[in-house]
Protein backbone atom coordinates (compact mmCIF):
# COMPACT_ATOMS: atom_id res chain seq x y z
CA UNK A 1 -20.37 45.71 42.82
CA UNK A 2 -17.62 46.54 40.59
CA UNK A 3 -14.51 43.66 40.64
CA UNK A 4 -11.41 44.86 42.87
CA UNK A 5 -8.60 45.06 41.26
CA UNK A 6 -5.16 43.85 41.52
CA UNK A 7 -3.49 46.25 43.11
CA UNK A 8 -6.32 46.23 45.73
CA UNK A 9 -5.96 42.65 46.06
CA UNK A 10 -2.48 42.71 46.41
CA UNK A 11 -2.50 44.98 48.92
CA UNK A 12 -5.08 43.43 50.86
CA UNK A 13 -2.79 40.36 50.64
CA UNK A 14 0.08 42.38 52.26
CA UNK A 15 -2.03 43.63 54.64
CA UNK A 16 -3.23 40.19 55.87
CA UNK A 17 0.23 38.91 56.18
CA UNK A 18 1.50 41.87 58.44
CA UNK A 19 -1.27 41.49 60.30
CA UNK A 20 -0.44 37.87 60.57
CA UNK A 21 3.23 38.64 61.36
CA UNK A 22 2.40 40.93 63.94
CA UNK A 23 0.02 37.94 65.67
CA UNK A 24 2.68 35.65 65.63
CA UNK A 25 4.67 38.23 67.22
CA UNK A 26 2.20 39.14 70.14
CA UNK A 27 1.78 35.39 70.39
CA UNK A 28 5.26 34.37 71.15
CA UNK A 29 5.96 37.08 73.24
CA UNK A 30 3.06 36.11 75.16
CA UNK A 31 3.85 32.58 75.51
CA UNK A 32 7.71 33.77 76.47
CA UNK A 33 6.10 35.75 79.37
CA UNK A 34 4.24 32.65 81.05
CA UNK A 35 5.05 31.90 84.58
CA UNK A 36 7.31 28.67 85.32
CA UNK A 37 4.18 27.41 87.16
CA UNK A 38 2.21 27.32 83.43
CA UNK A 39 1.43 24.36 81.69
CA UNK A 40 3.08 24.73 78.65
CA UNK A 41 6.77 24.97 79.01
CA UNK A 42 7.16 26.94 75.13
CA UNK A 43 11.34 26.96 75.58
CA UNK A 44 13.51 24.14 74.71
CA UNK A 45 17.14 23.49 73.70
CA UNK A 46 18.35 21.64 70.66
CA UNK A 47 17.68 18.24 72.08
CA UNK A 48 13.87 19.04 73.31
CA UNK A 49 13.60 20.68 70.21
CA UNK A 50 14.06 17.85 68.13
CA UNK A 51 11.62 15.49 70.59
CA UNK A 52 9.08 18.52 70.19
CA UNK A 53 9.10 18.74 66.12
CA UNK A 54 8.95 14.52 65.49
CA UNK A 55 6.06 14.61 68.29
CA UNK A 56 4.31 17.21 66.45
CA UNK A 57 4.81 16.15 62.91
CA UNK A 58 3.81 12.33 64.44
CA UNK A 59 0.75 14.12 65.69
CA UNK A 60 -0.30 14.82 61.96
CA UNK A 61 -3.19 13.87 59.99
CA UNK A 62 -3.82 15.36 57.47
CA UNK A 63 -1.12 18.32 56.60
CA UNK A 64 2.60 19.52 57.58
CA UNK A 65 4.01 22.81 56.61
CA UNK A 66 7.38 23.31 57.86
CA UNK A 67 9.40 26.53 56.90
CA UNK A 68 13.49 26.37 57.19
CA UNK A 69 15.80 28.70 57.00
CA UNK A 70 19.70 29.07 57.99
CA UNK A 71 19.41 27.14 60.67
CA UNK A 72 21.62 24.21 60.29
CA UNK A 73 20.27 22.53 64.21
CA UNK A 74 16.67 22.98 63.01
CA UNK A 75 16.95 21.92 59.27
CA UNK A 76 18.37 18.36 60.62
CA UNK A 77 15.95 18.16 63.13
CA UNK A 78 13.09 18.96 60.27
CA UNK A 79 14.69 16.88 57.93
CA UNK A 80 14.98 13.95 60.08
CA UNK A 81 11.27 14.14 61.59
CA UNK A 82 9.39 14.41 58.23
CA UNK A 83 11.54 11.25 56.56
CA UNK A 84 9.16 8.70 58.31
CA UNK A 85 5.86 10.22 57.27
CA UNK A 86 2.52 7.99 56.82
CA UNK A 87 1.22 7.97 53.83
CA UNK A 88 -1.74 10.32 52.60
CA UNK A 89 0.02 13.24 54.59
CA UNK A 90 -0.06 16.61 52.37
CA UNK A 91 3.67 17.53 53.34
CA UNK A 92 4.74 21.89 52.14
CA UNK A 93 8.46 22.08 52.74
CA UNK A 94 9.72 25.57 52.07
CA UNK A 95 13.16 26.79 52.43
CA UNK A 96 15.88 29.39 52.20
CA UNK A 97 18.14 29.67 49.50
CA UNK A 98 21.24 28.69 51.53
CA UNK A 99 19.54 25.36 52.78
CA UNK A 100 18.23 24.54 49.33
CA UNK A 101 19.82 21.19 47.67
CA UNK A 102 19.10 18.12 45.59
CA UNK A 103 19.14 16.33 48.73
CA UNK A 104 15.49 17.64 49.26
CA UNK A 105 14.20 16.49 46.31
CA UNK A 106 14.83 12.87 47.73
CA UNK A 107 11.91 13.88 50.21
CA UNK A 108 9.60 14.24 46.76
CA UNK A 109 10.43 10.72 45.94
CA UNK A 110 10.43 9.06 49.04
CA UNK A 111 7.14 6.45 49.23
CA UNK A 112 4.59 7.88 52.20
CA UNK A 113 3.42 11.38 52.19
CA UNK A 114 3.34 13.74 49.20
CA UNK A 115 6.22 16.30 49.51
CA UNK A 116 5.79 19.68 47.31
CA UNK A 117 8.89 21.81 48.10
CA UNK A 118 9.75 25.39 47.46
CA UNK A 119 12.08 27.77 47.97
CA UNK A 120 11.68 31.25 48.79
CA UNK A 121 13.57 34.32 48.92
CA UNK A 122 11.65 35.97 51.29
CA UNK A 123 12.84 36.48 54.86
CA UNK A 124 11.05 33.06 56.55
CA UNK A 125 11.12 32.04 60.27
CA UNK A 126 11.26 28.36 61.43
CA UNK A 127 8.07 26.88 61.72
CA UNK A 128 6.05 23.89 61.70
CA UNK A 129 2.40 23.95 61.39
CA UNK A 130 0.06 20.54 61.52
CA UNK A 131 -3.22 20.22 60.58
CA UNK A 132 -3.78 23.99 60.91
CA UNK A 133 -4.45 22.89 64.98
CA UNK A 134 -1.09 23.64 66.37
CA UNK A 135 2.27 24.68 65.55
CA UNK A 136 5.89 25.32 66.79
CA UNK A 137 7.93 28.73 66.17
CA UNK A 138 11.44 28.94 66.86
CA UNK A 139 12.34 31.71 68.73
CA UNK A 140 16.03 32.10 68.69
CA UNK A 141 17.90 32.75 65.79
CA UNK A 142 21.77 31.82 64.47
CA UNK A 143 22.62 29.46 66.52
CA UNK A 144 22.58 25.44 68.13
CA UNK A 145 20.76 26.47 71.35
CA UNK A 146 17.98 28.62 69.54
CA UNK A 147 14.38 28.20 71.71
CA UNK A 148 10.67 27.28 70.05
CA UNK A 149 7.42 27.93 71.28
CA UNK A 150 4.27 25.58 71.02
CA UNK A 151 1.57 27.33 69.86
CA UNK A 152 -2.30 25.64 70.35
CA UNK A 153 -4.22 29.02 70.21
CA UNK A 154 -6.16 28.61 67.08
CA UNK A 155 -5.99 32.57 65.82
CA UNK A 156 -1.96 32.13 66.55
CA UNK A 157 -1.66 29.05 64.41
CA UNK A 158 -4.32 30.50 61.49
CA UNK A 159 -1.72 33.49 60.87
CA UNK A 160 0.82 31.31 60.91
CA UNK A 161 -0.97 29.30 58.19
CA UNK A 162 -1.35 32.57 56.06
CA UNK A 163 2.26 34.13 56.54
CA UNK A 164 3.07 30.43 55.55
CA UNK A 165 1.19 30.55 52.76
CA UNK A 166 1.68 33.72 51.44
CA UNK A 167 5.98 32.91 51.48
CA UNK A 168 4.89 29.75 49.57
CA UNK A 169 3.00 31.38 46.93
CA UNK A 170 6.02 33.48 46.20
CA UNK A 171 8.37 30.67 46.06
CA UNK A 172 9.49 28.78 43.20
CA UNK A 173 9.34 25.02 42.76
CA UNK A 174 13.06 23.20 44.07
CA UNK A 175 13.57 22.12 40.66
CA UNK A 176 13.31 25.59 38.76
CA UNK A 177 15.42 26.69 42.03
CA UNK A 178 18.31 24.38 41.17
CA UNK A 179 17.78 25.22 37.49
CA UNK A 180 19.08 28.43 38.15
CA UNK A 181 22.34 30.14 37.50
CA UNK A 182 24.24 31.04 40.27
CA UNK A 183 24.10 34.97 38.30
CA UNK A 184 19.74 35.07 38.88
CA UNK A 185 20.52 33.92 42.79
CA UNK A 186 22.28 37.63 43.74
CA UNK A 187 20.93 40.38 45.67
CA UNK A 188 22.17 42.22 42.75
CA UNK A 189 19.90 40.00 40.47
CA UNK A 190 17.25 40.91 42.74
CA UNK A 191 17.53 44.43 43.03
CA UNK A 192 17.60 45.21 38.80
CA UNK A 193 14.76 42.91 38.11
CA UNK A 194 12.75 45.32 40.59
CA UNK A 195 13.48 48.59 38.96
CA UNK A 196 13.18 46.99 35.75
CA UNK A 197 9.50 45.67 36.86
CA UNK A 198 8.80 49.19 38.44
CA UNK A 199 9.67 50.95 35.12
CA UNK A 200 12.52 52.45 35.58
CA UNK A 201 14.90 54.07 33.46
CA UNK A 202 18.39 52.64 32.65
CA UNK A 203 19.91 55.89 33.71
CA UNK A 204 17.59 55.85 36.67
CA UNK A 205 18.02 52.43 37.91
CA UNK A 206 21.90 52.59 37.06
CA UNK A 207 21.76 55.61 39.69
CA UNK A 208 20.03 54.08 42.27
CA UNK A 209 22.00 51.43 42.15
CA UNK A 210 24.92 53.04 42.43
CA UNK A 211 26.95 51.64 39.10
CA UNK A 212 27.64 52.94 35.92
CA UNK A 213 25.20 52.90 33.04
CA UNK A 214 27.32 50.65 31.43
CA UNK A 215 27.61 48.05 34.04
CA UNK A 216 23.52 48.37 34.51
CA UNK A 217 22.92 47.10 30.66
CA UNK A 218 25.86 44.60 30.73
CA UNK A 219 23.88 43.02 34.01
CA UNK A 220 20.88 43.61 32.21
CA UNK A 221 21.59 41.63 29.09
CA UNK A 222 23.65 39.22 31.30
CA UNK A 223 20.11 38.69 32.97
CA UNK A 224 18.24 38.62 29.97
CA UNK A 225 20.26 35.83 28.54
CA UNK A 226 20.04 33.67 31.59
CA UNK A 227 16.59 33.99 31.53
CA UNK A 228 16.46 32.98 27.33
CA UNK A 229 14.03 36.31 27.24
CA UNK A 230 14.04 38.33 24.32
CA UNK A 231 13.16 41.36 26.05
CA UNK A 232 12.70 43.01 28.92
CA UNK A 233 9.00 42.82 29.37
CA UNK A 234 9.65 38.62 28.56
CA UNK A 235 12.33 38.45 31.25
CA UNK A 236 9.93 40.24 33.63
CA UNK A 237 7.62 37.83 33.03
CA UNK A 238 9.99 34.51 32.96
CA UNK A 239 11.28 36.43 36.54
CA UNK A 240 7.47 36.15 38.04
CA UNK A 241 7.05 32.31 36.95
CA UNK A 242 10.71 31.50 38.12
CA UNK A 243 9.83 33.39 41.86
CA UNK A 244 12.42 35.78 41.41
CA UNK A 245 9.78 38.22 41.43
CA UNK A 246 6.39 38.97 42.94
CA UNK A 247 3.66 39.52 40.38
């Protein structure tokens, strides 16, 4: 059979994680749904929150992936349940831009389990998946008194493991993150390495964009030179390795 290739990888890929996302969904509102009389009581406040996510990361044995984003209530709560890890734990701590700081790479050096974390520009949920067994979403979004759901069904938690790991192979390493100048971190940033990645041209992009031609190439070479690229084609290439991009 002849070898797929990668734009019929990639899209496979995509596929799989809306898929996923659409599980997750289904799940949730399912759980959400559940009569009082049920076993599982999925909603909690701030305070059973936090008493669900250190049970569940305590409950670990092997492997934690936790996603944060915004969420200032549920990054402490994270934060504070993975700092007393056992040792030989395989901890994946990915994060929005806005919660990403040097304070996280004290989790890296901290003696116990191995941290790796990321960040990732990609729009992320809360979440915190052990052991690929069980998991916790949270539900509620922008504020203290946000709700999660427990999640034990074992197709539920898989797509949670793949939308997980999908965001984390498109993240960049905290390090290369911080590395960054505040100019590559802008939607703006964003938005020009894509057409420039997609081929358009300057006149084109400039359009689309909705600036002049001149202020396209200024951003372009303000880019470049951020990115120590000597073209375009390099800076495309130093945007994929940095995460700034998808391949």
């Amino acid at each position: 059979m002849p070898e797929a290739e990668p734009s019929d990888h990639a899209a496979h890929v995509e596929r799989t994680l809306l898929q996923a996302r659409a599980l997750i969904e289904s799940t949730v509102s399912l759980y959400r749904k559940r009569p009082a009389s049920a076993p599982a009581a999925p909603h909690t406040d701030v305070a059973v929150l936090g008493e669900a996510v250190e049970e569940l990361v305590r409950s670990a044995r092997h492997s934690v992936c936790v996603a944060i984003t915004g969420s200032e209530a549920f990054h402490h709560i994270a934060r504070k349940a993975l700092g007393s890890l056992e040792s030989g734990l395989v901890v994946r701590l990915l994060c929005a831009p806005e919660v990403a700081d040097r304070s996280l790479a004290l989790l890296t050096r901290m003696p116990g389990a191995r941290f790796e974390v990321r960040v990732c520009e990609a729009e992320l949920r809360d979440i915190v998946v052990v052991d690929g067994a069980s998991a916790l979403v949270r539900t509620g979004a922008g504020n203290a008194k946000g709700q999660a759901t427990l999640v034990n069904d074992a197709a539920a938690v898989r797509a949670l493991e793949l939308l997980f790991a999908g965001a984390w192979s498109r993240g960049r390493k905290l390090d290369d993150h911080l590395a960054l100048s505040p100019k590559l971190r802008t939607d703006l940033t964003r938005r020009i390495l894509e057409r420039l990645r997609d081929g358009y041209t300057d006149d084109a992009a400039s359009r689309d964009l909705n600036v002049s031609l001149r202020t396209y190439r200024r951003h372009v070479a303000d880019i470049m030179r951020e990115l120590g690229a000597n073209s375009r084609f390099q800076a495309g290439v130093r945007a994929v390795e940095l995460g700034l991009l998808a391949e």
